[in-house]
C-alpha atoms as a PDB file:
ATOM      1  CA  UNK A   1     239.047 107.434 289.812  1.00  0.00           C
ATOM      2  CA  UNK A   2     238.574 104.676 287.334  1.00  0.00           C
ATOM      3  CA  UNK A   3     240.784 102.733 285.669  1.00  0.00           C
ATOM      4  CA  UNK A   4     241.840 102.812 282.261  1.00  0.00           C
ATOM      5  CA  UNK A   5     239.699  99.778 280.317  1.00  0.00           C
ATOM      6  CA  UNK A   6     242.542  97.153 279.384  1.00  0.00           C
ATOM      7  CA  UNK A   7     241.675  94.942 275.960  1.00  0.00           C
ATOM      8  CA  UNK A   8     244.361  92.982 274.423  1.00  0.00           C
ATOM      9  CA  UNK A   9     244.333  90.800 271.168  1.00  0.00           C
ATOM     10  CA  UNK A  10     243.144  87.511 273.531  1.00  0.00           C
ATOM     11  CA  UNK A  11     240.135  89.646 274.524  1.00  0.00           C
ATOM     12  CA  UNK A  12     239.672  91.150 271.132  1.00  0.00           C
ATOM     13  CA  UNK A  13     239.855  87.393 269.492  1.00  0.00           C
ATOM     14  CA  UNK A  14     237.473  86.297 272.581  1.00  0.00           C
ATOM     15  CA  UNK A  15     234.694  88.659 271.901  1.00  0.00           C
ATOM     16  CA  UNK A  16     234.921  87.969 268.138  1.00  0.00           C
ATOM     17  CA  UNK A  17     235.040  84.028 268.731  1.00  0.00           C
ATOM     18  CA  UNK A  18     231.289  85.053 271.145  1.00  0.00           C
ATOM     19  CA  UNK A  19     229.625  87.540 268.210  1.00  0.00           C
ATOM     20  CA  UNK A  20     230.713  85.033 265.332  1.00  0.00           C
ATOM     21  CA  UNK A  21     227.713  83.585 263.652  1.00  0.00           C
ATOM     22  CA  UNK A  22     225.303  85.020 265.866  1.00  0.00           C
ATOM     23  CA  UNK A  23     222.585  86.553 264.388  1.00  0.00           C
ATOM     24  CA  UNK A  24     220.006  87.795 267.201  1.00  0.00           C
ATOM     25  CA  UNK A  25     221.445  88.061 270.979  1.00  0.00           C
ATOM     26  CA  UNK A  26     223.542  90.059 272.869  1.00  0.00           C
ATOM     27  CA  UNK A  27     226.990  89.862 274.663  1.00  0.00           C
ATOM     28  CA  UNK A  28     227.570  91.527 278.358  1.00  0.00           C
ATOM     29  CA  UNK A  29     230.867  91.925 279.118  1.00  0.00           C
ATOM     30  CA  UNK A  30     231.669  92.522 283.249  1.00  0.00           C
ATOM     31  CA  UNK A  31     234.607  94.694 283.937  1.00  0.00           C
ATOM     32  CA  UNK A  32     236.237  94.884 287.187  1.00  0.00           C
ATOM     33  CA  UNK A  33     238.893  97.417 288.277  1.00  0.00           C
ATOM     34  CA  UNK A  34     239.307  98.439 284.243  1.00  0.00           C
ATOM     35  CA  UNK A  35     239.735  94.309 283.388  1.00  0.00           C
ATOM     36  CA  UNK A  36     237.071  92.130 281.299  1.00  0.00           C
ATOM     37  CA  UNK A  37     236.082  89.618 284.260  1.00  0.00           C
ATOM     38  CA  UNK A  38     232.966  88.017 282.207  1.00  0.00           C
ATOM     39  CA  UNK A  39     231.726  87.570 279.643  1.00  0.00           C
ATOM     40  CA  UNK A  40     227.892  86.385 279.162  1.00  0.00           C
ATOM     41  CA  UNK A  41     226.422  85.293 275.855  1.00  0.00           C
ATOM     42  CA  UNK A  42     222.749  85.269 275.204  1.00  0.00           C
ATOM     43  CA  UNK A  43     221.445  84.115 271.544  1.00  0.00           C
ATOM     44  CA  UNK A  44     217.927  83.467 270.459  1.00  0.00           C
ATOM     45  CA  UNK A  45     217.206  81.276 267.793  1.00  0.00           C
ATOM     46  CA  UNK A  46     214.066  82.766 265.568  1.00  0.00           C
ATOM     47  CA  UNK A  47     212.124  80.006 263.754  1.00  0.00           C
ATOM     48  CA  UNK A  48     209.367  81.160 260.774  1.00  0.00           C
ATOM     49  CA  UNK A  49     206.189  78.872 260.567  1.00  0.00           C
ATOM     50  CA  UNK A  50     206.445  77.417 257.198  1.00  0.00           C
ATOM     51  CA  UNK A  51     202.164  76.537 258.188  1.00  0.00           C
ATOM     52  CA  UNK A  52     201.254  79.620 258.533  1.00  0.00           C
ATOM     53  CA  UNK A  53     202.897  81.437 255.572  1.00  0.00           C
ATOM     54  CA  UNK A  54     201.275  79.099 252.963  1.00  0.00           C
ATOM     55  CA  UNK A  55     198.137  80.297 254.355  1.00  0.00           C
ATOM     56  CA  UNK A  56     197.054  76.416 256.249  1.00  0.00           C
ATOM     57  CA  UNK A  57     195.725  76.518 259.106  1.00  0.00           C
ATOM     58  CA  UNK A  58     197.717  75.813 262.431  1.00  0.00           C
ATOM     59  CA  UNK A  59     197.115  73.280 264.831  1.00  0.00           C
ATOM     60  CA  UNK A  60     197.588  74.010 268.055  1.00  0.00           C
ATOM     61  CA  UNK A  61     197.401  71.902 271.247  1.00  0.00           C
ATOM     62  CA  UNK A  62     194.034  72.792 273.165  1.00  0.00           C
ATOM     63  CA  UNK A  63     194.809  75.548 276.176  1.00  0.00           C
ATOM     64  CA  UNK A  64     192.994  73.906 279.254  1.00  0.00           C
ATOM     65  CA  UNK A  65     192.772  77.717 280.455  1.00  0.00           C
ATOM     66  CA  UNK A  66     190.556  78.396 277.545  1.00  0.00           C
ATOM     67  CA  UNK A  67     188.393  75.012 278.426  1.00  0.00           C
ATOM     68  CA  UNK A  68     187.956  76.547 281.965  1.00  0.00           C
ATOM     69  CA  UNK A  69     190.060  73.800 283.683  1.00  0.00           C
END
């Protein structure tokens, strides 16, 4: 039978301190016999193309795929 999931404040203040100020990601959390273990934090960082909103053109490096190298 499993055991009974244990969280105390440290763990509570330990998953906040992982999710604060992240704004796309995700947090695994590895329990082992009903105890946190590990924790794994994985964040992406999102970047807008200020280029290609006002409408100029890009430029991009060539691909050497495209070239037929």
């Amino acid at each position: 039978m499993a055991k009974p999931l244990k969280v105390d404040e440290i763990w509570l203040e330990r998953i906040a301190g992982l999710l604060d100020s992240m704004e796309f990601g995700s947090l695994h959390i590895v329990v082992h016999e009903g105890q946190i273990v590990q924790m794994e934090r994985t964040e992406r960082k999102r970047f807008e193309n200020a280029a290609r909103h006002s409408g100029e053109a890009v430029s991009r490096r060539p691909d050497s795929r495209a070239a037929g190298r």
